[in-house]
N, C-alpha and C. Protein backbone atom coordinates (compact mmCIF):
# COMPACT_ATOMS: atom_id res chain seq x y z
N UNK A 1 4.13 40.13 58.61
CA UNK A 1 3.84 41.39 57.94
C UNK A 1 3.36 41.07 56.53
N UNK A 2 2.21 41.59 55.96
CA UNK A 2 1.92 41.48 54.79
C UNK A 2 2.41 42.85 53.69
N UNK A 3 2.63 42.34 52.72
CA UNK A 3 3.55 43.15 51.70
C UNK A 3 2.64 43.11 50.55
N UNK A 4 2.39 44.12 49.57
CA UNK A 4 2.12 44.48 48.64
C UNK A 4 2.87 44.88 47.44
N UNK A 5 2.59 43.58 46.23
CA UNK A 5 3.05 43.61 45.23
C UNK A 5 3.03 44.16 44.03
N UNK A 6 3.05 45.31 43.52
CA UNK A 6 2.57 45.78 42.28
C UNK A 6 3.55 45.87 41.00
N UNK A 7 3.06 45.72 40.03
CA UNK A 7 3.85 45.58 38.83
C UNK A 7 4.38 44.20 37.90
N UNK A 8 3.61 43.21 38.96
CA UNK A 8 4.11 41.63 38.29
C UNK A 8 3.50 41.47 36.66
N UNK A 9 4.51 40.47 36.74
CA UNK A 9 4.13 40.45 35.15
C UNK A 9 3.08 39.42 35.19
N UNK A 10 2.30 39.38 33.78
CA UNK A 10 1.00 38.98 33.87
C UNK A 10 1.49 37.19 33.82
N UNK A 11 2.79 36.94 33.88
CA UNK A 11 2.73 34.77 33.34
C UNK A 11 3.35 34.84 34.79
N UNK A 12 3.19 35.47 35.79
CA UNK A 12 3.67 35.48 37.56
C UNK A 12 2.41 34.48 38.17
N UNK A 13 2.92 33.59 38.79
CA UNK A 13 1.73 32.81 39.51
C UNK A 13 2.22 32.80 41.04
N UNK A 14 1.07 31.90 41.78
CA UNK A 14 1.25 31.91 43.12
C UNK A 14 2.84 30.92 43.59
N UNK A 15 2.99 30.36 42.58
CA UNK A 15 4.10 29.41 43.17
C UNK A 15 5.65 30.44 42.96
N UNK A 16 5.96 31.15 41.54
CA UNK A 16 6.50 31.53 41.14
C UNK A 16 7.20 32.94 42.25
N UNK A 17 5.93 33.52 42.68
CA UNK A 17 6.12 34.78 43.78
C UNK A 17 6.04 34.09 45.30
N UNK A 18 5.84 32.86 45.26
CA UNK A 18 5.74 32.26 47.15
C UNK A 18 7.81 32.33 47.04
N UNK A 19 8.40 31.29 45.65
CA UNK A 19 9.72 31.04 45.36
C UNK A 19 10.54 32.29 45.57
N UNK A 20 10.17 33.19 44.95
CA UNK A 20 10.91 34.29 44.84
C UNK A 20 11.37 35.51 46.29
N UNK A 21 10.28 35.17 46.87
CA UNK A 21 10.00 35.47 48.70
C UNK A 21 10.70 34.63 49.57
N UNK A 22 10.37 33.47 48.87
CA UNK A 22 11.37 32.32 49.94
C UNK A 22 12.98 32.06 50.15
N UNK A 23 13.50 33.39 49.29
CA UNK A 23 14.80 33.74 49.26
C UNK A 23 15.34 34.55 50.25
N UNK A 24 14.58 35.14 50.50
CA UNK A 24 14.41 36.02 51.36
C UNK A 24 14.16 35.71 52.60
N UNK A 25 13.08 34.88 53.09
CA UNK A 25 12.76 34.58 54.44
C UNK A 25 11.64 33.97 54.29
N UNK A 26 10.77 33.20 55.65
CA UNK A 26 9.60 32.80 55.85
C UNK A 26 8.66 33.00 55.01
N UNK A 27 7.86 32.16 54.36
CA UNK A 27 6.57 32.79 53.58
C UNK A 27 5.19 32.27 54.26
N UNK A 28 4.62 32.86 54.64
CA UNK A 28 3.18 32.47 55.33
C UNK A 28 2.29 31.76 53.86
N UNK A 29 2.37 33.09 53.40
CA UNK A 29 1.04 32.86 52.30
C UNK A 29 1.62 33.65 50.89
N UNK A 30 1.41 33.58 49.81
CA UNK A 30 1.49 34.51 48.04
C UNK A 30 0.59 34.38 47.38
N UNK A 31 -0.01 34.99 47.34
CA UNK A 31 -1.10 35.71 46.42
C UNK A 31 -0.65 36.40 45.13
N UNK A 32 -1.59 36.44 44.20
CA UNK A 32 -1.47 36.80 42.87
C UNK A 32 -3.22 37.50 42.42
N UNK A 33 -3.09 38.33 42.97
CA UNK A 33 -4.89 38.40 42.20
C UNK A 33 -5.31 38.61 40.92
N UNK A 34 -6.04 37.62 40.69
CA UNK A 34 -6.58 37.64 39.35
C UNK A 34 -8.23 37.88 39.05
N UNK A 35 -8.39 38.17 37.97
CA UNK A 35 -9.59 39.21 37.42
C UNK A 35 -10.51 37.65 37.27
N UNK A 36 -11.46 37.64 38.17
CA UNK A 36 -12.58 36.86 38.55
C UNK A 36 -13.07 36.50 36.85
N UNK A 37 -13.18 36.82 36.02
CA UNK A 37 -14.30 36.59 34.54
C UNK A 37 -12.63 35.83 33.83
N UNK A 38 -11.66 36.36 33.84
CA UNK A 38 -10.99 35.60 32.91
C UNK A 38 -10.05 34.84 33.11
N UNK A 39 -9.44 35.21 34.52
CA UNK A 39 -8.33 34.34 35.41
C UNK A 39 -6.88 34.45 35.36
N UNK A 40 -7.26 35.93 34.76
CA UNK A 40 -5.49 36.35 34.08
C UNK A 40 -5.56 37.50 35.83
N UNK A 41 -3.54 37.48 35.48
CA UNK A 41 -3.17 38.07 36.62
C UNK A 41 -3.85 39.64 36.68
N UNK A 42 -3.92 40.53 37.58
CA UNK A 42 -4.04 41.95 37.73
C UNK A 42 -2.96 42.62 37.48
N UNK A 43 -1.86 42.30 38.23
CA UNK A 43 -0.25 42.67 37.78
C UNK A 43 -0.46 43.49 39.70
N UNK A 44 -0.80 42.31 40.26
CA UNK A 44 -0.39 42.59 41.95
C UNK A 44 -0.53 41.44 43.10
N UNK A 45 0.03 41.28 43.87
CA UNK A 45 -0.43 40.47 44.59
C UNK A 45 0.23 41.02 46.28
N UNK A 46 -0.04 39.95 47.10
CA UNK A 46 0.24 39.75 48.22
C UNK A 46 1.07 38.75 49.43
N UNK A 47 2.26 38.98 49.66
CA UNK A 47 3.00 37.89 50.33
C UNK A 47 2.91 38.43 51.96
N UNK A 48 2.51 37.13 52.79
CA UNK A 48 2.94 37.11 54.04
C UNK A 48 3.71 36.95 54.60
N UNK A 49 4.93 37.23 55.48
CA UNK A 49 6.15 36.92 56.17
C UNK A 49 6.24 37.19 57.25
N UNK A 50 5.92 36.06 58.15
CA UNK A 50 6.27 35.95 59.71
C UNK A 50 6.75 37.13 60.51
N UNK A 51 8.41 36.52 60.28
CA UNK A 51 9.01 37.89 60.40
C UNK A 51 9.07 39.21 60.33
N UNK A 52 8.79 40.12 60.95
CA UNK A 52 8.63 41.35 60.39
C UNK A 52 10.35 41.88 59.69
N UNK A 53 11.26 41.22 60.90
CA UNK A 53 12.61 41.96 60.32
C UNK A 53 13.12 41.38 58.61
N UNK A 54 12.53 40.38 58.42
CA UNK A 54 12.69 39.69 57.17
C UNK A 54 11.86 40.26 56.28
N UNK A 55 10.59 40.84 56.49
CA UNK A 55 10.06 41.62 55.57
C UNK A 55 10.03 42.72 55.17
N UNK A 56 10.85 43.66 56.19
CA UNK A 56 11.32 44.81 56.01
C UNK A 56 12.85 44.92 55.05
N UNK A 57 13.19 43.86 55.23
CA UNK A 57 14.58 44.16 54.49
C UNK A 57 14.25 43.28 52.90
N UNK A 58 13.35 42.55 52.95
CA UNK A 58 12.90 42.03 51.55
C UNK A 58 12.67 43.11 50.78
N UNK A 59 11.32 44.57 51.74
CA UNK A 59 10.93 45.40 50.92
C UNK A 59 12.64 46.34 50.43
N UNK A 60 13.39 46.48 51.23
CA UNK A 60 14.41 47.39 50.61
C UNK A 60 15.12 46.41 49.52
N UNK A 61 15.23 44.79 49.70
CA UNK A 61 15.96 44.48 48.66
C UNK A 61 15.37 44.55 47.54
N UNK A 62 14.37 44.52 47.38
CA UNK A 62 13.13 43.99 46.26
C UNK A 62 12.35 45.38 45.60
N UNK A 63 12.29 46.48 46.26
CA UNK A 63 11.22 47.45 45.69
C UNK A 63 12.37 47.56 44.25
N UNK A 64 11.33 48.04 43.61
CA UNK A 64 12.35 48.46 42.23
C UNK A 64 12.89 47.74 41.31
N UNK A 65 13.42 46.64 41.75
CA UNK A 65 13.61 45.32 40.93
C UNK A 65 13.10 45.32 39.87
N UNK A 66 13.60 44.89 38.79
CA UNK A 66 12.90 44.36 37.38
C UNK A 66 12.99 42.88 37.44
N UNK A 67 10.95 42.36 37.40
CA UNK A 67 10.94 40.87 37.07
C UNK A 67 10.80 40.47 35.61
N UNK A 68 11.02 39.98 35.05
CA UNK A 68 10.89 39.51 33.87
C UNK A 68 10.73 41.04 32.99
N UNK A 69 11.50 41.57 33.22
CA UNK A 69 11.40 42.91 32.38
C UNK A 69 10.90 43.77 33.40
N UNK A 70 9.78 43.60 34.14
CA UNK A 70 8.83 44.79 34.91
C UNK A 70 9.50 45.28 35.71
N UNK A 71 9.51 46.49 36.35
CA UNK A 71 10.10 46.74 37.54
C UNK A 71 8.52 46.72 38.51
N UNK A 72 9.11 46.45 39.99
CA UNK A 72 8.06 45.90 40.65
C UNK A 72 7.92 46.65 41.47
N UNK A 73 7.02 46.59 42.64
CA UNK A 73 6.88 48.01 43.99
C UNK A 73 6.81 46.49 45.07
N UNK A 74 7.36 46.94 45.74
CA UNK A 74 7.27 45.75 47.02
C UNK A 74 7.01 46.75 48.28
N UNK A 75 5.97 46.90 48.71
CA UNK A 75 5.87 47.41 49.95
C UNK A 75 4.59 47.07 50.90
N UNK A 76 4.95 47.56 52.24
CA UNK A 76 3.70 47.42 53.57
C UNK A 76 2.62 47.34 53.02
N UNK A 77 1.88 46.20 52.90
CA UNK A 77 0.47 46.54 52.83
C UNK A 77 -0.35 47.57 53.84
N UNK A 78 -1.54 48.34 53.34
CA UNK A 78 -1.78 49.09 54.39
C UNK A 78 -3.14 47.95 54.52
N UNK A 79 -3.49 48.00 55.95
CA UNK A 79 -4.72 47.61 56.76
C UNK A 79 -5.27 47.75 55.50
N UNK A 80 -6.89 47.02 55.30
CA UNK A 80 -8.08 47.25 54.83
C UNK A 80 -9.13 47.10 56.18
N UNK A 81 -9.42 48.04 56.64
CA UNK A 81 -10.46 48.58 57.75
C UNK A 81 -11.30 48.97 57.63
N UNK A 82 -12.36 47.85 57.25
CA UNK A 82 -13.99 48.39 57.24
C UNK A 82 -14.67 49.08 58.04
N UNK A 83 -14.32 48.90 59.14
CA UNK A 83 -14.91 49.89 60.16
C UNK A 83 -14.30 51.06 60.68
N UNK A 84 -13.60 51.68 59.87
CA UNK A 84 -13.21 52.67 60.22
C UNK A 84 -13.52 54.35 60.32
N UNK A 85 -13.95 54.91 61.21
CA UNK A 85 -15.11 56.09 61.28
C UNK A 85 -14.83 56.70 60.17
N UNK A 86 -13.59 57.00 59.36
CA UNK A 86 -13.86 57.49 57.83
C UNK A 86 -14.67 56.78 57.13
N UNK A 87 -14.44 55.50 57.27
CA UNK A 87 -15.37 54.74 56.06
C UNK A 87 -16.43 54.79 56.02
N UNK A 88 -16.85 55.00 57.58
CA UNK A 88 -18.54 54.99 57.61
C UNK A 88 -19.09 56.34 57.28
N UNK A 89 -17.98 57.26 57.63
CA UNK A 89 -19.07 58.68 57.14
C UNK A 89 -19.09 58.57 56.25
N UNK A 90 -18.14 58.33 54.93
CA UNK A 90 -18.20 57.35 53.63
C UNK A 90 -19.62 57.10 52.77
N UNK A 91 -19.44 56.12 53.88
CA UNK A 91 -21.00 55.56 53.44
C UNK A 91 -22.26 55.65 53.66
N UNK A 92 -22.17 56.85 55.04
CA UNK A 92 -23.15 57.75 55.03
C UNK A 92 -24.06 58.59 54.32
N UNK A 93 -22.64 58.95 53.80
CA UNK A 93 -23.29 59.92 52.76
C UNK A 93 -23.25 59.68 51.18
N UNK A 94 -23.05 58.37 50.87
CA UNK A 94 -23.85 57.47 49.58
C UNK A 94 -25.28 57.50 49.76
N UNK A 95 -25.20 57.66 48.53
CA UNK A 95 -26.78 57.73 48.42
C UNK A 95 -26.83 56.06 48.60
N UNK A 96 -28.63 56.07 49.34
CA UNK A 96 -28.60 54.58 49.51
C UNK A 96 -29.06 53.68 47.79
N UNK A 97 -30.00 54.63 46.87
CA UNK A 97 -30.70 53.80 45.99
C UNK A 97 -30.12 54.29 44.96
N UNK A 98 -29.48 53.55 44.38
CA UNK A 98 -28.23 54.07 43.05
C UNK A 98 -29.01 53.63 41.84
N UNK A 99 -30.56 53.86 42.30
CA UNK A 99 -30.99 53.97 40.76
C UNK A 99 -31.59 55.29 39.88
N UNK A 100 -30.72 55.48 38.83
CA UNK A 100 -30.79 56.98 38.14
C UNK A 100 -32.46 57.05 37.38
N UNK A 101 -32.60 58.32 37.35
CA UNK A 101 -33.54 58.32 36.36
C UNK A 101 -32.93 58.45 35.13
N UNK A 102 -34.19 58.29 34.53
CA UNK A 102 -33.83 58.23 32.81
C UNK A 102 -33.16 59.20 32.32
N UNK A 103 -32.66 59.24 31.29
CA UNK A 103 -32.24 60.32 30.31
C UNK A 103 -33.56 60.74 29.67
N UNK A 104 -33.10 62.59 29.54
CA UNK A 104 -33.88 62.76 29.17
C UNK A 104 -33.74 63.56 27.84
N UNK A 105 -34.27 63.57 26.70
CA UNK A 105 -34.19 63.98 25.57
C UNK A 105 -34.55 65.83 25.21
N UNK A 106 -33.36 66.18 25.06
CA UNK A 106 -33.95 67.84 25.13
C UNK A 106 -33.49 68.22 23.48
């Protein structure tokens, strides 16, 4: 089951949140996402756990928690489903050429 992390503090790395999961149970994978231009944390990430019964009771031990001061959200990641008939009517109805005209001076 993958779990969704929000609220980490920004000096949280991948080793630091794999450790902190591994108290808990199995860790597949920990994620930390960070902002592509500067490499600092977002203040979220993502842990995998085998187990589903181990990840369900992580989320009740863990939501709410304060890490290093923060209090944190630990819960179900939901799917990301690109193909999903909402998404596409979605993007149906985007315009395809997102280029504006000018401003105009009145």
């Amino acid at each position: 089951m993958k779990l969704f992390i929000g609220g980490l503090p920004g000096d949280i790395d991948e080793t630091d949140l794999r450790e902190m999961f591994e108290l808990y149970g199995d860790v597949r994978s920990a994620i930390v996402v960070k902002d592509k231009q500067t490499g600092k944390s977002k203040g979220f990430g993502f842990v995998e756990m085998p187990n589903e019964h181990e990840a369900k009771e992580t989320i009740e031990l863990l939501n709410g928690v304060k890490m290093l001061g923060k209090k944190i959200s630990v819960t179900q990641a939901e799917e990301n489903n690109r193909n999903s008939s909402s998404n596409n009517r979605f993007q149906q109805n985007r315009p395809m050429n997102n280029n504006r005209p000018n401003k105009r001076n009145y």
